[in-house]
N, C-alpha and C. Protein backbone atom coordinates (compact mmCIF):
# COMPACT_ATOMS: atom_id res chain seq x y z
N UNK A 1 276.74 219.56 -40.52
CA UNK A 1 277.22 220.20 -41.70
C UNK A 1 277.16 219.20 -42.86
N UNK A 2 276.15 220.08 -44.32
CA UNK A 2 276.52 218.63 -45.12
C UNK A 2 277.36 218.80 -46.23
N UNK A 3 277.81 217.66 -46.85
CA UNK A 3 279.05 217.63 -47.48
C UNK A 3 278.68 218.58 -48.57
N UNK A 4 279.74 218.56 -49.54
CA UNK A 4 278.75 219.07 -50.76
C UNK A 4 279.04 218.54 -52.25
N UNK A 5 277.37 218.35 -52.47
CA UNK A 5 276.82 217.23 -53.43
C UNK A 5 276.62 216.12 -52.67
N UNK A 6 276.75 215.95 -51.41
CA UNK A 6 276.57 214.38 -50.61
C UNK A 6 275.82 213.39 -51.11
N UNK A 7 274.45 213.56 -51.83
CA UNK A 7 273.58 212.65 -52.48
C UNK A 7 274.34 212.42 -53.64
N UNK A 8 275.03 212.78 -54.26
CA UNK A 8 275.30 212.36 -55.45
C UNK A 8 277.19 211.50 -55.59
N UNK A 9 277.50 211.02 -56.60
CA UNK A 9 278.41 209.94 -56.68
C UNK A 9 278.79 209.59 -55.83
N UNK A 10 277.71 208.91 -55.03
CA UNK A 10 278.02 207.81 -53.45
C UNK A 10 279.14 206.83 -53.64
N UNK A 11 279.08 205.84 -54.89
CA UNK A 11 279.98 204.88 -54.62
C UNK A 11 281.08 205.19 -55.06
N UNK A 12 281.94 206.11 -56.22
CA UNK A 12 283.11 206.22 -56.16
C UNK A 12 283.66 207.31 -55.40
N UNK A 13 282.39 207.86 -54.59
CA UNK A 13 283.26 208.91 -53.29
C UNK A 13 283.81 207.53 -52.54
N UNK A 14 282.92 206.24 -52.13
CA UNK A 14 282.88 205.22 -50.89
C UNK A 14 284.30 204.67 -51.48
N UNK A 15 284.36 204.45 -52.58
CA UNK A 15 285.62 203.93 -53.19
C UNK A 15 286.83 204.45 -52.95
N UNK A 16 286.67 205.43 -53.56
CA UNK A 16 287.50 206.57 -53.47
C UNK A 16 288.66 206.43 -51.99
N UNK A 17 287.15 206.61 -50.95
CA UNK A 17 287.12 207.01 -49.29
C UNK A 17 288.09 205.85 -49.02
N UNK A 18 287.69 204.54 -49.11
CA UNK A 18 288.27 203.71 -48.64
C UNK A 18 289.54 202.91 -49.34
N UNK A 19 289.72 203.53 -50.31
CA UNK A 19 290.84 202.90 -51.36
C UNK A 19 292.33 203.68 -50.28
N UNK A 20 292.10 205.26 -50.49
CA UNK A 20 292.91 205.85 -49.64
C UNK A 20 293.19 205.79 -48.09
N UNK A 21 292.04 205.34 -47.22
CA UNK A 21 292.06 204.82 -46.30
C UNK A 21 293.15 203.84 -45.69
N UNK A 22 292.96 202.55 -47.17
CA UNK A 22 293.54 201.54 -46.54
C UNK A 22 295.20 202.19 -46.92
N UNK A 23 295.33 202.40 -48.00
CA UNK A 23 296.50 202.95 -48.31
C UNK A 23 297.70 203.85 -46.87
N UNK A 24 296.72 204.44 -46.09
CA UNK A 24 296.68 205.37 -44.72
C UNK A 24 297.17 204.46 -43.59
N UNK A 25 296.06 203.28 -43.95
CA UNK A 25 296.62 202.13 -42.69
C UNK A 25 297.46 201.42 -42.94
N UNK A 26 297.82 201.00 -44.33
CA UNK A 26 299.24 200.97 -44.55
C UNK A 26 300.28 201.13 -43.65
N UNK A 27 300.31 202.32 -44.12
CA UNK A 27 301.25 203.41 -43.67
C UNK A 27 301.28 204.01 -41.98
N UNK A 28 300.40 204.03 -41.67
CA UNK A 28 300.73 203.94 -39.59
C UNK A 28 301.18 202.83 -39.95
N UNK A 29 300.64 201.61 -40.08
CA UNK A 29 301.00 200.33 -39.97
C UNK A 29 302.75 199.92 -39.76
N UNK A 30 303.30 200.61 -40.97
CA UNK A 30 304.53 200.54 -41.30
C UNK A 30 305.30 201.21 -40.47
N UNK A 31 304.82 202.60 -39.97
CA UNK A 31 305.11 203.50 -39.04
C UNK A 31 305.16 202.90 -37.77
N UNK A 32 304.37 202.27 -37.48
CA UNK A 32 304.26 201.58 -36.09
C UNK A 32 305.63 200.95 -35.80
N UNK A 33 305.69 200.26 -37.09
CA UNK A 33 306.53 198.76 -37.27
C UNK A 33 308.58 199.96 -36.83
N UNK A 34 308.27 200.92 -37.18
CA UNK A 34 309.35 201.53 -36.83
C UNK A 34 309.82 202.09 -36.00
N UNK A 35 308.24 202.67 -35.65
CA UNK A 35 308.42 203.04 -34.17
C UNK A 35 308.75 202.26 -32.69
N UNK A 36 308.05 201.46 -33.14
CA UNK A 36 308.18 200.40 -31.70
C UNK A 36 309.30 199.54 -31.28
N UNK A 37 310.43 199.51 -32.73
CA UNK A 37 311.70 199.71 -32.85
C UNK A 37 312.84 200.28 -31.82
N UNK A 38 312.24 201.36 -31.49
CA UNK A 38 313.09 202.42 -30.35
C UNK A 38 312.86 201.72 -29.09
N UNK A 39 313.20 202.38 -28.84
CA UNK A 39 313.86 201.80 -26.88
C UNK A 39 312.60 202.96 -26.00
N UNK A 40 312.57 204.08 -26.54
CA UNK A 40 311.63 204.97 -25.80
C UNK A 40 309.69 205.05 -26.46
N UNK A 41 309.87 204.57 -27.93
CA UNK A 41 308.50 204.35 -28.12
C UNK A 41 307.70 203.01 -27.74
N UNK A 42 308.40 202.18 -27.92
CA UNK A 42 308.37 200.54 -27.98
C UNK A 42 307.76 200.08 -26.54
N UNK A 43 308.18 200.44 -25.12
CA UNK A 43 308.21 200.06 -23.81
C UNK A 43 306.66 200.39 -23.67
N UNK A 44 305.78 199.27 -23.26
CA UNK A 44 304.21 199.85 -22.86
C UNK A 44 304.00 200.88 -21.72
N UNK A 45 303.39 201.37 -21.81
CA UNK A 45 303.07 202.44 -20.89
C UNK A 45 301.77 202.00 -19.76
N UNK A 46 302.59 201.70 -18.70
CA UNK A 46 301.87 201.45 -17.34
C UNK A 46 301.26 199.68 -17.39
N UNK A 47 301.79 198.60 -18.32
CA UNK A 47 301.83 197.48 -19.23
C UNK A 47 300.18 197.25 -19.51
N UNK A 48 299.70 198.35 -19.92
CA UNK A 48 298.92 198.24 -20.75
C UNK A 48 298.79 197.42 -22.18
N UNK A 49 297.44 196.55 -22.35
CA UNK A 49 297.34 195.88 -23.29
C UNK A 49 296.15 196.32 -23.36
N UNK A 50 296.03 196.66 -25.07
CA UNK A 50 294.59 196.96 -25.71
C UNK A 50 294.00 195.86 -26.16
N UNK A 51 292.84 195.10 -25.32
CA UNK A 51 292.16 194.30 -25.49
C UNK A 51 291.94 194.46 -27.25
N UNK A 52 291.26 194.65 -28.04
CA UNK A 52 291.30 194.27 -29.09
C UNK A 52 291.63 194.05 -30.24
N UNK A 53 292.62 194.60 -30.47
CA UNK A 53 293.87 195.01 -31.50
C UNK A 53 294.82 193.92 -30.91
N UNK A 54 295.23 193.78 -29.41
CA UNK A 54 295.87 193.14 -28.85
C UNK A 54 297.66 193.36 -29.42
N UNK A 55 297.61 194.93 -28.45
CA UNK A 55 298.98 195.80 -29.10
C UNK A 55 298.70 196.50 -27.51
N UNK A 56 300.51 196.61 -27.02
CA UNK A 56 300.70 197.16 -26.17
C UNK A 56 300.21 198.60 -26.29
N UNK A 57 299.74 199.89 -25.14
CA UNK A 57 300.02 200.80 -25.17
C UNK A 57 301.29 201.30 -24.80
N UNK A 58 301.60 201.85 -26.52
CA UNK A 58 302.92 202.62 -26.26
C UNK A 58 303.12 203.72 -27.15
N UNK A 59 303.91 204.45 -27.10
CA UNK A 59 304.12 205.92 -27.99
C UNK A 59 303.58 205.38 -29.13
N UNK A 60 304.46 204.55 -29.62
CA UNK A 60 304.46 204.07 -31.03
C UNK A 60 302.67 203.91 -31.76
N UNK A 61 302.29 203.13 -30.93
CA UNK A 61 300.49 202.74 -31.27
C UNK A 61 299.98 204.29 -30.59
N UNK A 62 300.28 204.93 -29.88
CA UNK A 62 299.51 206.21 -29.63
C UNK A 62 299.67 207.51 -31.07
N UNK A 63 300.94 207.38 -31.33
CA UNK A 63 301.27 208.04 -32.52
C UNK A 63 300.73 207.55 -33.77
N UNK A 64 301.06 206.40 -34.07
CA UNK A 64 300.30 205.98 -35.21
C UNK A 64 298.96 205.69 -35.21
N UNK A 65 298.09 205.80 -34.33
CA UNK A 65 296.27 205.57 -34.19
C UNK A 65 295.98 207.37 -34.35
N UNK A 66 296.95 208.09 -33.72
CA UNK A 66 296.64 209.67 -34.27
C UNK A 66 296.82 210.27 -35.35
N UNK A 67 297.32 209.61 -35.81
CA UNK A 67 297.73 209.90 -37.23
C UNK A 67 297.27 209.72 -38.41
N UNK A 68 296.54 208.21 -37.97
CA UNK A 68 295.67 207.69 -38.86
C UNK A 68 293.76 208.50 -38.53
N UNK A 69 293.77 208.87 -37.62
CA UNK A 69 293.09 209.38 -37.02
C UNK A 69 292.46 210.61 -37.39
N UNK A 70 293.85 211.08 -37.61
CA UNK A 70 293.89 212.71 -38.33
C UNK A 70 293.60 212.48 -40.21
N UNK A 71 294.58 211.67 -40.15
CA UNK A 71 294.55 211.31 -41.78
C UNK A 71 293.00 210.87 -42.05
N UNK A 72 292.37 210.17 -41.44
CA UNK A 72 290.92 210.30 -42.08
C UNK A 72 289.80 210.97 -42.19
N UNK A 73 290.08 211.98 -41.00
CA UNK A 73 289.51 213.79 -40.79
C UNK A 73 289.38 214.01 -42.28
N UNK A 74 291.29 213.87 -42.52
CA UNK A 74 291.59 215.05 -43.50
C UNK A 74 291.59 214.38 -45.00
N UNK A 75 291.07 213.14 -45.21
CA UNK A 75 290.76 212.52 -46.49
C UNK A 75 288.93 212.91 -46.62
N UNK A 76 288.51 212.79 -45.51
CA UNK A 76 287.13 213.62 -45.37
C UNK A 76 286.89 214.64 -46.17
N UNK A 77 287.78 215.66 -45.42
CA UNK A 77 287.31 217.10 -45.64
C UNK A 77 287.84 217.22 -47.38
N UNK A 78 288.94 216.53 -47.60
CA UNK A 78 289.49 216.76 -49.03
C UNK A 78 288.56 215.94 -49.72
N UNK A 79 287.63 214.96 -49.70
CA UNK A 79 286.22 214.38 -50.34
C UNK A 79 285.39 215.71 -50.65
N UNK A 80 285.55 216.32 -49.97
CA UNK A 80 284.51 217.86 -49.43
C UNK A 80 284.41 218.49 -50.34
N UNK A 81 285.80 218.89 -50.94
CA UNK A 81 286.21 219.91 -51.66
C UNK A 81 285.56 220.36 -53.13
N UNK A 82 284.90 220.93 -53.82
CA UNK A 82 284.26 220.97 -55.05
C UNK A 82 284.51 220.62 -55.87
N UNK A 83 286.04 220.83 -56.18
CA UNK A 83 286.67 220.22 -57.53
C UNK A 83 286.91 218.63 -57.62
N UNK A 84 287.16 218.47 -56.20
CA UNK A 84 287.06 216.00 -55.97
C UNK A 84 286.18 216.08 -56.36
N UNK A 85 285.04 216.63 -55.36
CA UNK A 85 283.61 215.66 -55.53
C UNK A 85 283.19 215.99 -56.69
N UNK A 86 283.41 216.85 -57.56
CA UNK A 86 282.72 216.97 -58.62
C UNK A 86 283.15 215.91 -59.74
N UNK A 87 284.49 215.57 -59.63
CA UNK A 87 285.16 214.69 -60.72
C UNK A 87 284.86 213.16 -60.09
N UNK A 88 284.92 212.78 -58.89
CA UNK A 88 284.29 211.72 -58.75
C UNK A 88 283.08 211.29 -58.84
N UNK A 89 282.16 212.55 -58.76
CA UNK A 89 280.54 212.62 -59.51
C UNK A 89 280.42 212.38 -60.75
N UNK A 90 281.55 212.98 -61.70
CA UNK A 90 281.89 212.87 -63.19
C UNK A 90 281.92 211.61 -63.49
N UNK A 91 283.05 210.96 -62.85
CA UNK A 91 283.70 209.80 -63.13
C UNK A 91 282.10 208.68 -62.65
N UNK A 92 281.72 208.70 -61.73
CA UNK A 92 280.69 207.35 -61.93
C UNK A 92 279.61 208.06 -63.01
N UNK A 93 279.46 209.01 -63.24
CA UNK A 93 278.57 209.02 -64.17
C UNK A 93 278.68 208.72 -65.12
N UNK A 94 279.85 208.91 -65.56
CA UNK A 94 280.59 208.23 -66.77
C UNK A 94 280.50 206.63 -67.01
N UNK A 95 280.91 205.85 -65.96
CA UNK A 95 281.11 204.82 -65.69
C UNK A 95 280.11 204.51 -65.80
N UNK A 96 278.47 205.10 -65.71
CA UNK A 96 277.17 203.99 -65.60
C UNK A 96 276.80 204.06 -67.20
N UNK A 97 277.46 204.77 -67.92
CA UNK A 97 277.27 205.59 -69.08
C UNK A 97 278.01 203.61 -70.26
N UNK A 98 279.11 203.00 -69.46
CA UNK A 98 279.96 202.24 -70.09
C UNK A 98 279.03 200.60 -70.62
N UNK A 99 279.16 200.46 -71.79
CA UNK A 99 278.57 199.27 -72.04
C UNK A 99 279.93 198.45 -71.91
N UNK A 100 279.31 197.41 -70.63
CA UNK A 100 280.49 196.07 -70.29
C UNK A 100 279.97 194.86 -71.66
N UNK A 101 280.71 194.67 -71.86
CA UNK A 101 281.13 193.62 -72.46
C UNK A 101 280.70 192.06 -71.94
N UNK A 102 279.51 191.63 -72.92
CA UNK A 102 279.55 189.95 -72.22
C UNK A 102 280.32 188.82 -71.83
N UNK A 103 280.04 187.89 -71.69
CA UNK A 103 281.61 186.80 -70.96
C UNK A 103 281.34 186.24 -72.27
N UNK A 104 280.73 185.94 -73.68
CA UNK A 104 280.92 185.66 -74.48
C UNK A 104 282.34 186.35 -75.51
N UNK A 105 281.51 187.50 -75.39
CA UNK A 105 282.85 188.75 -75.99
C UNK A 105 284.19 188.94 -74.84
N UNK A 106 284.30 188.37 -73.97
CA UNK A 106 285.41 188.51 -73.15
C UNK A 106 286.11 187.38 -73.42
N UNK A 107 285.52 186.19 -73.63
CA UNK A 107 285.86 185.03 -74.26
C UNK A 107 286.50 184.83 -75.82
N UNK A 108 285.89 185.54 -76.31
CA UNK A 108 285.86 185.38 -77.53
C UNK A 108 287.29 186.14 -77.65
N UNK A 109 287.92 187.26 -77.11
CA UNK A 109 288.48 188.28 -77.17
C UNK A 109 290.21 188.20 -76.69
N UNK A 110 289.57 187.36 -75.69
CA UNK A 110 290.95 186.40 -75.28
C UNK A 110 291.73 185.43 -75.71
N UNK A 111 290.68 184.81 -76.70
CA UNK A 111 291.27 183.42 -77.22
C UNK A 111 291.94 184.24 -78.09
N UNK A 112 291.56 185.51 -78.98
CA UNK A 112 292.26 186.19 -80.19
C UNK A 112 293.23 186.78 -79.76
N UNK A 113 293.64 187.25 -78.37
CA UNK A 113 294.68 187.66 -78.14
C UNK A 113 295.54 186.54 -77.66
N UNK A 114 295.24 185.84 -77.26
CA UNK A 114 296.27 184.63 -76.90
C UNK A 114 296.66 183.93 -78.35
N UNK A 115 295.96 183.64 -79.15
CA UNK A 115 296.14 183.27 -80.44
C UNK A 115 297.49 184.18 -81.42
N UNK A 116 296.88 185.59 -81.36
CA UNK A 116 298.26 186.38 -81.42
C UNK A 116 299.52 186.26 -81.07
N UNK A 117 299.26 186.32 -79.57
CA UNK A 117 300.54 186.10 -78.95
C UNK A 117 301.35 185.12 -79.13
N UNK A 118 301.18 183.83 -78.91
CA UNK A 118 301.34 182.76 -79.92
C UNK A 118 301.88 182.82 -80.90
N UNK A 119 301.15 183.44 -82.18
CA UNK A 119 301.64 183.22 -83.73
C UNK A 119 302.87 184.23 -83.14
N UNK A 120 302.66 185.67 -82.50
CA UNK A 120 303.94 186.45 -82.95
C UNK A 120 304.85 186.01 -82.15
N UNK A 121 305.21 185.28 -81.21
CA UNK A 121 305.92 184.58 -79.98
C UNK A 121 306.91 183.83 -81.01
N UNK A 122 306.08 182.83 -81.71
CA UNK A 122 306.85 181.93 -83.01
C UNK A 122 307.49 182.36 -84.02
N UNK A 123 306.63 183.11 -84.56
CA UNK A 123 307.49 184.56 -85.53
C UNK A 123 309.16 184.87 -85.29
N UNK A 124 309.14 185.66 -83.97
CA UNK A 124 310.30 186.07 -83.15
C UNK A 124 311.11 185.13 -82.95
N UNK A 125 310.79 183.89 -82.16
CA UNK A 125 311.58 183.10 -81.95
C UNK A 125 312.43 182.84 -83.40
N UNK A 126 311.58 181.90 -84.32
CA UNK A 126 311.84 181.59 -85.65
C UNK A 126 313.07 182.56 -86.41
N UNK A 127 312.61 183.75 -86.08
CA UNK A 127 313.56 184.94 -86.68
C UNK A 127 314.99 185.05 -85.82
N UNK A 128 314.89 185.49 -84.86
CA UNK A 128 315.67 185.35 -83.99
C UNK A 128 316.62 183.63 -84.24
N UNK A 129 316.12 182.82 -84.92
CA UNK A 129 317.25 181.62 -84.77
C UNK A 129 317.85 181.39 -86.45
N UNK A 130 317.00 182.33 -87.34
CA UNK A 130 317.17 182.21 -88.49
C UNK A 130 318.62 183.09 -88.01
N UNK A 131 318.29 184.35 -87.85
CA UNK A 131 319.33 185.45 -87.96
C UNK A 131 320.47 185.25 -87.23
N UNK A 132 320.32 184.26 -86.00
CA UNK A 132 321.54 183.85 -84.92
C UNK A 132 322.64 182.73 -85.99
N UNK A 133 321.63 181.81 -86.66
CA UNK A 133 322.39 180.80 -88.02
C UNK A 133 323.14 181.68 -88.82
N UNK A 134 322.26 182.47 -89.50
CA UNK A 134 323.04 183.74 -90.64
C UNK A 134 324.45 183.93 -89.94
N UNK A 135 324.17 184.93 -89.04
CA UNK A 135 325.30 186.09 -88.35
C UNK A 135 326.30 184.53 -88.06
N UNK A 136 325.93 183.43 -87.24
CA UNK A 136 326.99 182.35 -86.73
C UNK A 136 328.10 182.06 -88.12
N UNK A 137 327.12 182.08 -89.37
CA UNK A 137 327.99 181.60 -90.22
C UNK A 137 328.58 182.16 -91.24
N UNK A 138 328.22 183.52 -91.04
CA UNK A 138 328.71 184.89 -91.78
C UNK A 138 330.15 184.92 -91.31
N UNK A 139 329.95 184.91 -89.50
CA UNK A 139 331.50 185.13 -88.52
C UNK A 139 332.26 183.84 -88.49
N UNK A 140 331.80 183.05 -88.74
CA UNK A 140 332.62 181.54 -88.05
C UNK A 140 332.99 181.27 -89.68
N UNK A 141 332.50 181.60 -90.85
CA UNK A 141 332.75 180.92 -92.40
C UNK A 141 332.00 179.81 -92.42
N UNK A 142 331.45 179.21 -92.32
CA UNK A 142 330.50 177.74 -91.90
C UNK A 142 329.50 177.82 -92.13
């Protein structure tokens, strides 16, 4: 079965795919970390060790590998859908559409904002100790 539009916005579907992914493994991840917690998920089952992960088999890793399991079925099929793929088709097309900026102009661009920041940093301060003097000697008479 093929997706639809499959040839087209490959890399921010791949992006897309795997941004949420990891986000997914996260999350068993964390799930695990809670599950294995319990007294009835936690205990390996038959003391099974999964050679490569090197994680007991137990509820906890059986639940959370299905889950994640399922969850990437179903980040699949929602890639699928006409209205994603069409806006993530949108979106890199857009994106090849963007004139980047040289490391000259990135350079150049930074020093002016750091330069800013700076002058108005001093500004504030300056003001801020003018107005703290004022108000001190408005209240104190001094």
């Amino acid at each position: 079965m093929k997706g639809y539009k499959e040839d087209q916005g490959r890399l921010s579907r791949m992006a897309a795919f795997w941004s949420v992914v990891l986000l997914l493994l996260f999350g068993c991840n964390f799930l695990y970390d809670i599950l294995v917690g319990m007294d009835s998920m936690g205990s390996a089952i038959g003391g099974i060790r999964i050679p490569v992960v090197s994680v007991d088999l137990n509820g906890a890793f059986i639940v959370s590998a299905v889950l994640f399991l399922v969850g990437v079925l179903v980040i699949r099929h929602w890639q699928q859908k006409p209205n994603v793929a069409d806006l993530l088709i949108d979106t890199e097309s857009e994106l090849r559409k963007v004139t980047w900026p040289t490391m000259d102009e990135v350079t150049n661009s930074s020093i002016v904002v750091i330069v800013c920041v700076l002058v108005m940093g001093a500004f504030l301060a300056g003001a801020d100790y003018l107005l703290g003097e004022f108000m001190r000697r408005l209240i104190l008479g001094g």
